[in-house]
PDB file of N, CA and C in Angstrom:
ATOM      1  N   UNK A   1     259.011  63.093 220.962  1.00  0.00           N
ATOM      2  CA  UNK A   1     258.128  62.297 221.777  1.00  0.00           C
ATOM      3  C   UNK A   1     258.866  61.933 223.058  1.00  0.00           C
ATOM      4  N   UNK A   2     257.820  62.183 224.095  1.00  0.00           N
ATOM      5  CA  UNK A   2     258.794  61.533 225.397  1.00  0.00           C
ATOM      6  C   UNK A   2     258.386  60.141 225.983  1.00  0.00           C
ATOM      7  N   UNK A   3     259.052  59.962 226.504  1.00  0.00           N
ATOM      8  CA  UNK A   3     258.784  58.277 227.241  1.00  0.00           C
ATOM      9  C   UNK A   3     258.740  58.708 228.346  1.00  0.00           C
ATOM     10  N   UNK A   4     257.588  57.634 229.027  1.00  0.00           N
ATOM     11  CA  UNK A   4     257.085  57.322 230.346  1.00  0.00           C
ATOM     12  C   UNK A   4     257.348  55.685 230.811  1.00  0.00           C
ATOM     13  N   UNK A   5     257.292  55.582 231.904  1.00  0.00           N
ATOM     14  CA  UNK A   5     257.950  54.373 232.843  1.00  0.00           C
ATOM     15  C   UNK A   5     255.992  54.291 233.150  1.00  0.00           C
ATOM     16  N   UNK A   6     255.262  53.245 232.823  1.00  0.00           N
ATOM     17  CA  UNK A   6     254.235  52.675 233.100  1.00  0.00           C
ATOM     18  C   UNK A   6     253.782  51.386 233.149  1.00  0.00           C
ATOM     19  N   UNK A   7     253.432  50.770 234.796  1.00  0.00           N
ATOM     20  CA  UNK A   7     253.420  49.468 235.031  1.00  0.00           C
ATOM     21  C   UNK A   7     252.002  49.141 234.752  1.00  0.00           C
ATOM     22  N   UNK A   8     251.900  47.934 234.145  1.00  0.00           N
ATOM     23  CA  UNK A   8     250.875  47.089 233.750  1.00  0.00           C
ATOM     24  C   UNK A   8     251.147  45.223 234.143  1.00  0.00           C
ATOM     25  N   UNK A   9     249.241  44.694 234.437  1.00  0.00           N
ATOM     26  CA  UNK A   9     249.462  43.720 235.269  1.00  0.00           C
ATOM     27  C   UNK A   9     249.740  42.454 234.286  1.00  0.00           C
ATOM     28  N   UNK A  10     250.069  41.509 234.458  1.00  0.00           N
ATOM     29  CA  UNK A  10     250.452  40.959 233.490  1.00  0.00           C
ATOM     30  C   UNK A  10     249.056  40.636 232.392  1.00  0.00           C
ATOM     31  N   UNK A  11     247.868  40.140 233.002  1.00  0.00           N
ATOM     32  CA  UNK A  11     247.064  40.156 232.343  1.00  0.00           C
ATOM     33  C   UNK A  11     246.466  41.544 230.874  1.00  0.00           C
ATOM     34  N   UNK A  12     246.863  42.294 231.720  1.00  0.00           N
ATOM     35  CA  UNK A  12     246.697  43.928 230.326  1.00  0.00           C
ATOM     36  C   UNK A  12     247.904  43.364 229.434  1.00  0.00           C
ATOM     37  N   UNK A  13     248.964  43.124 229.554  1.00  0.00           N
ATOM     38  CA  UNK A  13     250.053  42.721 229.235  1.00  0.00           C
ATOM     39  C   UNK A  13     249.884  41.538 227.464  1.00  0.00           C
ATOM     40  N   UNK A  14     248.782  40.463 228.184  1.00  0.00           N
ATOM     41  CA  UNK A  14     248.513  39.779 227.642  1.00  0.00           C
ATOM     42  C   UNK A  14     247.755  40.226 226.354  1.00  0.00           C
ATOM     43  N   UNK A  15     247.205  40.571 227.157  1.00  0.00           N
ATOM     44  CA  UNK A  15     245.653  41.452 225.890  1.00  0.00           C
ATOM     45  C   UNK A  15     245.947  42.494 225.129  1.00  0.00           C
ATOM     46  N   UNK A  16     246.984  43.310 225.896  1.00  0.00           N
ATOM     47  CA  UNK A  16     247.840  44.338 224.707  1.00  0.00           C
ATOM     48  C   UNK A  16     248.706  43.267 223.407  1.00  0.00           C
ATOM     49  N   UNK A  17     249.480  42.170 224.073  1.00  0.00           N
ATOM     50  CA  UNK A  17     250.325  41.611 223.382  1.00  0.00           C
ATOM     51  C   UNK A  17     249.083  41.021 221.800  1.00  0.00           C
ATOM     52  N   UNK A  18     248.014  40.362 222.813  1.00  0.00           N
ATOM     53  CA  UNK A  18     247.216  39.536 221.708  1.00  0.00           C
ATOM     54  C   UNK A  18     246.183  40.749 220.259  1.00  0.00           C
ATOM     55  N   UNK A  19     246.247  41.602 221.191  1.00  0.00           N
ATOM     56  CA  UNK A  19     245.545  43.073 220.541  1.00  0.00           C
ATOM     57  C   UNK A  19     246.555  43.684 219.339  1.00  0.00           C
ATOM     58  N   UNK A  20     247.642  43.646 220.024  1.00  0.00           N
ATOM     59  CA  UNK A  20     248.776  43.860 218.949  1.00  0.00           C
ATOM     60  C   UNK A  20     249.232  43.249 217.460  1.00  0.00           C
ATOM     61  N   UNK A  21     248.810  41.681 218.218  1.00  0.00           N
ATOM     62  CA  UNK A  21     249.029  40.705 216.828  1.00  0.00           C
ATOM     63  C   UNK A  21     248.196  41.043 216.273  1.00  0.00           C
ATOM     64  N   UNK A  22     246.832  41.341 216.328  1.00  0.00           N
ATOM     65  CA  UNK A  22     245.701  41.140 215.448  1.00  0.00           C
ATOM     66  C   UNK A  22     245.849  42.153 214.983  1.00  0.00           C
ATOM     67  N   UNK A  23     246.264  43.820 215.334  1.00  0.00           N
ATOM     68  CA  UNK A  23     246.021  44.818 214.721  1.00  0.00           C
ATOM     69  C   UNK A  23     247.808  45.477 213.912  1.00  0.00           C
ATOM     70  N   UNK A  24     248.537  44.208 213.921  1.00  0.00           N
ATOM     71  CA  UNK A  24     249.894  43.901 213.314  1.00  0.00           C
ATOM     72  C   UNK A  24     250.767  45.853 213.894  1.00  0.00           C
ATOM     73  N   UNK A  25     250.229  46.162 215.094  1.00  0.00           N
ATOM     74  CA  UNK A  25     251.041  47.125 215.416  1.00  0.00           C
ATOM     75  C   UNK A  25     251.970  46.921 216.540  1.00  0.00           C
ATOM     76  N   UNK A  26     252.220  48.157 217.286  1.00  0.00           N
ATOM     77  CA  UNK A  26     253.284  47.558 218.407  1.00  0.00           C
ATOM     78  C   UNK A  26     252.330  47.940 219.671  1.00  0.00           C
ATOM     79  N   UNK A  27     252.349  47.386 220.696  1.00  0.00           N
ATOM     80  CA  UNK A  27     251.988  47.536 222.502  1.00  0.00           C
ATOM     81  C   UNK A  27     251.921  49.418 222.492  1.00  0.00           C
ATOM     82  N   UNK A  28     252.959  49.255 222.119  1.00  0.00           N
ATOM     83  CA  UNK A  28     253.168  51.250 222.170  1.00  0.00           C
ATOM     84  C   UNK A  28     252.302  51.949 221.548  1.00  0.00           C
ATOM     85  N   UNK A  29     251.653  51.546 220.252  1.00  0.00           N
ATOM     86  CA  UNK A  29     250.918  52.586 219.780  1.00  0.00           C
ATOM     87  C   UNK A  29     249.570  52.401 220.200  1.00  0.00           C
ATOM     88  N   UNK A  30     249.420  50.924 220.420  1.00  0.00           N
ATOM     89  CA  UNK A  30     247.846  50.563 221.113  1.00  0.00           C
ATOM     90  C   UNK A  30     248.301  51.396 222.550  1.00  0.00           C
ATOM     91  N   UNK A  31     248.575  51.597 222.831  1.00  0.00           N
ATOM     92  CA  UNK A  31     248.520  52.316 224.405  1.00  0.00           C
ATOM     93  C   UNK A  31     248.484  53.862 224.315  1.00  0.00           C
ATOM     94  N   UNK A  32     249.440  54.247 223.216  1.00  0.00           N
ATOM     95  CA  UNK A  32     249.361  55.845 222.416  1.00  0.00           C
ATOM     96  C   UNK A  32     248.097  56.104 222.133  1.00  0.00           C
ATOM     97  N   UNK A  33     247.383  55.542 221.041  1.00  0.00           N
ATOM     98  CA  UNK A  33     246.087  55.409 220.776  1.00  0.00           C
ATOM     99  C   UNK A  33     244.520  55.182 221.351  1.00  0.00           C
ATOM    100  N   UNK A  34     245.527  54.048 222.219  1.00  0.00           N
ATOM    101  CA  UNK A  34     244.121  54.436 223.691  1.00  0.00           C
ATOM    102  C   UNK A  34     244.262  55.910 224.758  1.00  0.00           C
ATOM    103  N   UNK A  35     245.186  55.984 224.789  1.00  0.00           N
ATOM    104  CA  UNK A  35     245.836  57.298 225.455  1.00  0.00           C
ATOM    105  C   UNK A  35     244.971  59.176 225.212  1.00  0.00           C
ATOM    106  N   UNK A  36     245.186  58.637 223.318  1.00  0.00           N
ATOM    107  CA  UNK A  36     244.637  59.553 222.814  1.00  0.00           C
ATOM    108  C   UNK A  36     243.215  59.521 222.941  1.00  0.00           C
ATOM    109  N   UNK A  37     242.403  58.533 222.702  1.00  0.00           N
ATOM    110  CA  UNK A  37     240.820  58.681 223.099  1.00  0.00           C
ATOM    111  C   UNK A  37     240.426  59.041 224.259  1.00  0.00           C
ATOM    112  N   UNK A  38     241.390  58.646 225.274  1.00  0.00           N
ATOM    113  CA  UNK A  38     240.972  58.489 226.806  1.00  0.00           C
ATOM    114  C   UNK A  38     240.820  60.518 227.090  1.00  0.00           C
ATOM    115  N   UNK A  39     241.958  61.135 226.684  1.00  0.00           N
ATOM    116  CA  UNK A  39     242.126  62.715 227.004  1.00  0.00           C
ATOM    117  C   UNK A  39     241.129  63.317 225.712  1.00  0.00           C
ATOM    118  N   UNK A  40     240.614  62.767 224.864  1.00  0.00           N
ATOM    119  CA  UNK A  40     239.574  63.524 223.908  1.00  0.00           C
ATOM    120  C   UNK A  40     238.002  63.295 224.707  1.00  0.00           C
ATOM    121  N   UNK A  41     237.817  62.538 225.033  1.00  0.00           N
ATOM    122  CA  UNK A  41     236.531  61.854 225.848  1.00  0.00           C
ATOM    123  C   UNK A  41     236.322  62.949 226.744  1.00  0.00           C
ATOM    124  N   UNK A  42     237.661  62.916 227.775  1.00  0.00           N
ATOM    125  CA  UNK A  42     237.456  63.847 228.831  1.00  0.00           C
ATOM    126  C   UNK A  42     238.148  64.738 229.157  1.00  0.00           C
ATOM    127  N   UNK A  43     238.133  65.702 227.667  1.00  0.00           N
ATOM    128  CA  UNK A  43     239.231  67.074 227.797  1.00  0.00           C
ATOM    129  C   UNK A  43     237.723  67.624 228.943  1.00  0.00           C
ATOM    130  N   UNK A  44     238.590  68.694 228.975  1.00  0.00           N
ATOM    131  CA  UNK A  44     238.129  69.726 229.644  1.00  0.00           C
ATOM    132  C   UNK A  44     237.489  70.713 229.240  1.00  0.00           C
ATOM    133  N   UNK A  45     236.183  70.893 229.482  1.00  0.00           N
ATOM    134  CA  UNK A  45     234.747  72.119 228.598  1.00  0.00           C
ATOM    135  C   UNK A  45     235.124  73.318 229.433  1.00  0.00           C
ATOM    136  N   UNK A  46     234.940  74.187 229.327  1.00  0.00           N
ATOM    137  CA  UNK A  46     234.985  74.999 230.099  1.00  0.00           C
ATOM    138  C   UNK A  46     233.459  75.566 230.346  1.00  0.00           C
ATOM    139  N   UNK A  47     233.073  75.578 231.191  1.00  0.00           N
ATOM    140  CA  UNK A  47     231.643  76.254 231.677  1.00  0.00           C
ATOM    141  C   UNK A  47     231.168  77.273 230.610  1.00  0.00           C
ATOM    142  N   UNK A  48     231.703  78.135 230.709  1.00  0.00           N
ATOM    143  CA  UNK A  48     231.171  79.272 229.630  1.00  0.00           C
ATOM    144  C   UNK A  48     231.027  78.897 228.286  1.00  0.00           C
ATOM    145  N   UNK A  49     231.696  77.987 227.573  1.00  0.00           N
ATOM    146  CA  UNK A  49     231.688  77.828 226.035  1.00  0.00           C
ATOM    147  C   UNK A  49     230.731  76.422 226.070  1.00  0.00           C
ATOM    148  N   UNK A  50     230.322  75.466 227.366  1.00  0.00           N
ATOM    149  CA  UNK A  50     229.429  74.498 227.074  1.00  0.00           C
ATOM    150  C   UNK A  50     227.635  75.689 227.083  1.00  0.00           C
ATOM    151  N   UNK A  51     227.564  76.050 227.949  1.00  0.00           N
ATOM    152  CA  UNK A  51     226.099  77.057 228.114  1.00  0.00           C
ATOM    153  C   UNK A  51     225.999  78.384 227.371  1.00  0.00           C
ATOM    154  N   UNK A  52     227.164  78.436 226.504  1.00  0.00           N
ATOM    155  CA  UNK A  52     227.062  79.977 226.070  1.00  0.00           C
ATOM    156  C   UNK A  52     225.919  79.679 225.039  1.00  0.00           C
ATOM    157  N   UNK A  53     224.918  80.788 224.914  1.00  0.00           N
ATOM    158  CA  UNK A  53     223.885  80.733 223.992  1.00  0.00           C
ATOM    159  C   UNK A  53     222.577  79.820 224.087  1.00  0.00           C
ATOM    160  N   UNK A  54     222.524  79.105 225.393  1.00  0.00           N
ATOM    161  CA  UNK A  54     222.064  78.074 225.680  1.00  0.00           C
ATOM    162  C   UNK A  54     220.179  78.472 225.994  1.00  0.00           C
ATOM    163  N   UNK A  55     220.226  79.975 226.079  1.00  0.00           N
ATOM    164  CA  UNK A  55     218.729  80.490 226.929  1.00  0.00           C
ATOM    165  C   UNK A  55     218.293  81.179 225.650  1.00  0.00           C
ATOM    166  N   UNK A  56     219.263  81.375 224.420  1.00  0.00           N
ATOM    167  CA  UNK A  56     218.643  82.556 223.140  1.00  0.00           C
ATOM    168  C   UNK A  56     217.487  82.223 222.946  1.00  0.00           C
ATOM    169  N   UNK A  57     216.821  80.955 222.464  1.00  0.00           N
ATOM    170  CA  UNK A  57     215.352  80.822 222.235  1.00  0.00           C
ATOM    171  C   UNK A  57     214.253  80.522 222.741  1.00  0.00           C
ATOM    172  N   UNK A  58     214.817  80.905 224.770  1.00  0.00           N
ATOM    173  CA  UNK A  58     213.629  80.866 225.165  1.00  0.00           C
ATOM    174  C   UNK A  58     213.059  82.247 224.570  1.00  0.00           C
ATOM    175  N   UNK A  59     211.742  82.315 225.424  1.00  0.00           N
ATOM    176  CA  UNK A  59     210.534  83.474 225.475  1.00  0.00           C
ATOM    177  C   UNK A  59     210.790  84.386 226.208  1.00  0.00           C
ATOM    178  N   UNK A  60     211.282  83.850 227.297  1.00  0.00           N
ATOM    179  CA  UNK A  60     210.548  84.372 229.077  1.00  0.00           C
ATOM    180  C   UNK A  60     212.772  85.302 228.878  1.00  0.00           C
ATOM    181  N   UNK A  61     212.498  85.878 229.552  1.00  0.00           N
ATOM    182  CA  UNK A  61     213.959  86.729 229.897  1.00  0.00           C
ATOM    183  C   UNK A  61     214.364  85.798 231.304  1.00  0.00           C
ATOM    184  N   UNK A  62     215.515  85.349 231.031  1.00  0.00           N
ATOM    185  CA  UNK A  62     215.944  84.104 232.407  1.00  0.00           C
ATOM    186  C   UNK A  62     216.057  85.189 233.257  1.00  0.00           C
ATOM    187  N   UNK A  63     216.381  86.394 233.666  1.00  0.00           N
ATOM    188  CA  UNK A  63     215.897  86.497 235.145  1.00  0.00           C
ATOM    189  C   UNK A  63     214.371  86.790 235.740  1.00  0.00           C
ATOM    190  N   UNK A  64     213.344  86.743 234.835  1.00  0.00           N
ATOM    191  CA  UNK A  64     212.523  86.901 234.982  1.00  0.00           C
ATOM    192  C   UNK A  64     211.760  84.999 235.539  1.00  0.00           C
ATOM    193  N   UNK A  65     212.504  84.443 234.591  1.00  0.00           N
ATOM    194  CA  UNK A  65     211.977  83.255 235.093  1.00  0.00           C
ATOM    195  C   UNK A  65     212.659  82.608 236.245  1.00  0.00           C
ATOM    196  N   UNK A  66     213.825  83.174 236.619  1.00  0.00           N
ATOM    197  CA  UNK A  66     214.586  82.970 237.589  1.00  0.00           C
ATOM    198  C   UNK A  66     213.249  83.611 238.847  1.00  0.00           C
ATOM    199  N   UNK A  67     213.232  84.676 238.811  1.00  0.00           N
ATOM    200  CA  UNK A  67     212.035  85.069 239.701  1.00  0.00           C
ATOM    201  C   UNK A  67     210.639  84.319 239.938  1.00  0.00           C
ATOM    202  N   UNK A  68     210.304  83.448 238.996  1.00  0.00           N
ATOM    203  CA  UNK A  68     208.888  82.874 239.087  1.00  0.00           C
ATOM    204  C   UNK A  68     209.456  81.729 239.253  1.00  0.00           C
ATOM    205  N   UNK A  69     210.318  81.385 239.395  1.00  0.00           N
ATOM    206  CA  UNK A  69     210.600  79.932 239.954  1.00  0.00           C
ATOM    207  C   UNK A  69     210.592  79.975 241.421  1.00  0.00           C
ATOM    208  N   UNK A  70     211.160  81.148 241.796  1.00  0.00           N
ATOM    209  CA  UNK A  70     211.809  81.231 243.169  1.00  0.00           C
ATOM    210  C   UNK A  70     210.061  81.414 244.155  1.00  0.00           C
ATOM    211  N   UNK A  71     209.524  82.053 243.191  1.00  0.00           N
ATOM    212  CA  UNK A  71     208.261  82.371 244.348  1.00  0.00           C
ATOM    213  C   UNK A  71     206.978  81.158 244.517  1.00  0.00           C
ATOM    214  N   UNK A  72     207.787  80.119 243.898  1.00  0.00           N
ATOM    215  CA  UNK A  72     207.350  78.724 243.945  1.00  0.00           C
ATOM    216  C   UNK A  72     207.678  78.330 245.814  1.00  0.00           C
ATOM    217  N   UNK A  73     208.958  78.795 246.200  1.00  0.00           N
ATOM    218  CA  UNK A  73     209.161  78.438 247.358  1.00  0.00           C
ATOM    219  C   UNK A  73     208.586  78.896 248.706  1.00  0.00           C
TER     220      UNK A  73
END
């Protein structure tokens, strides 16, 4: 595991400290642990694997409806 140098205001300080007592762990792992939700929330999708398969049950063939949209304009 590596260590990082990260400043916090005293008030986070407080609320980590009081967060800590109640959940009888240390500042470090409440911050590990928030750490970890924060990069699962907002990993990174990649375009292709969020839309892949996304048009299988239309009807219409998407470039076909790509075309009847367009002659809307």
């Amino acid at each position: 595991m590596k260590r990082m140098l990260v400043g916090f205001s005293d008030r986070d300080i407080q609320e980590l400290d009081a967060l800590s007592s109640i959940k009888r762990t240390s500042r470090a792992e409440l911050i590990r642990q928030a750490v970890a939700l924060y990069l699962d929330k907002f990993k990174p999708v990649e375009a292709s694997d969020e839309a892949f398969g996304l048009w299988a049950d239309k009807k219409e063939d998407g470039l076909a409806y790509q075309q009847r949209l367009r002659q809307e304009w």
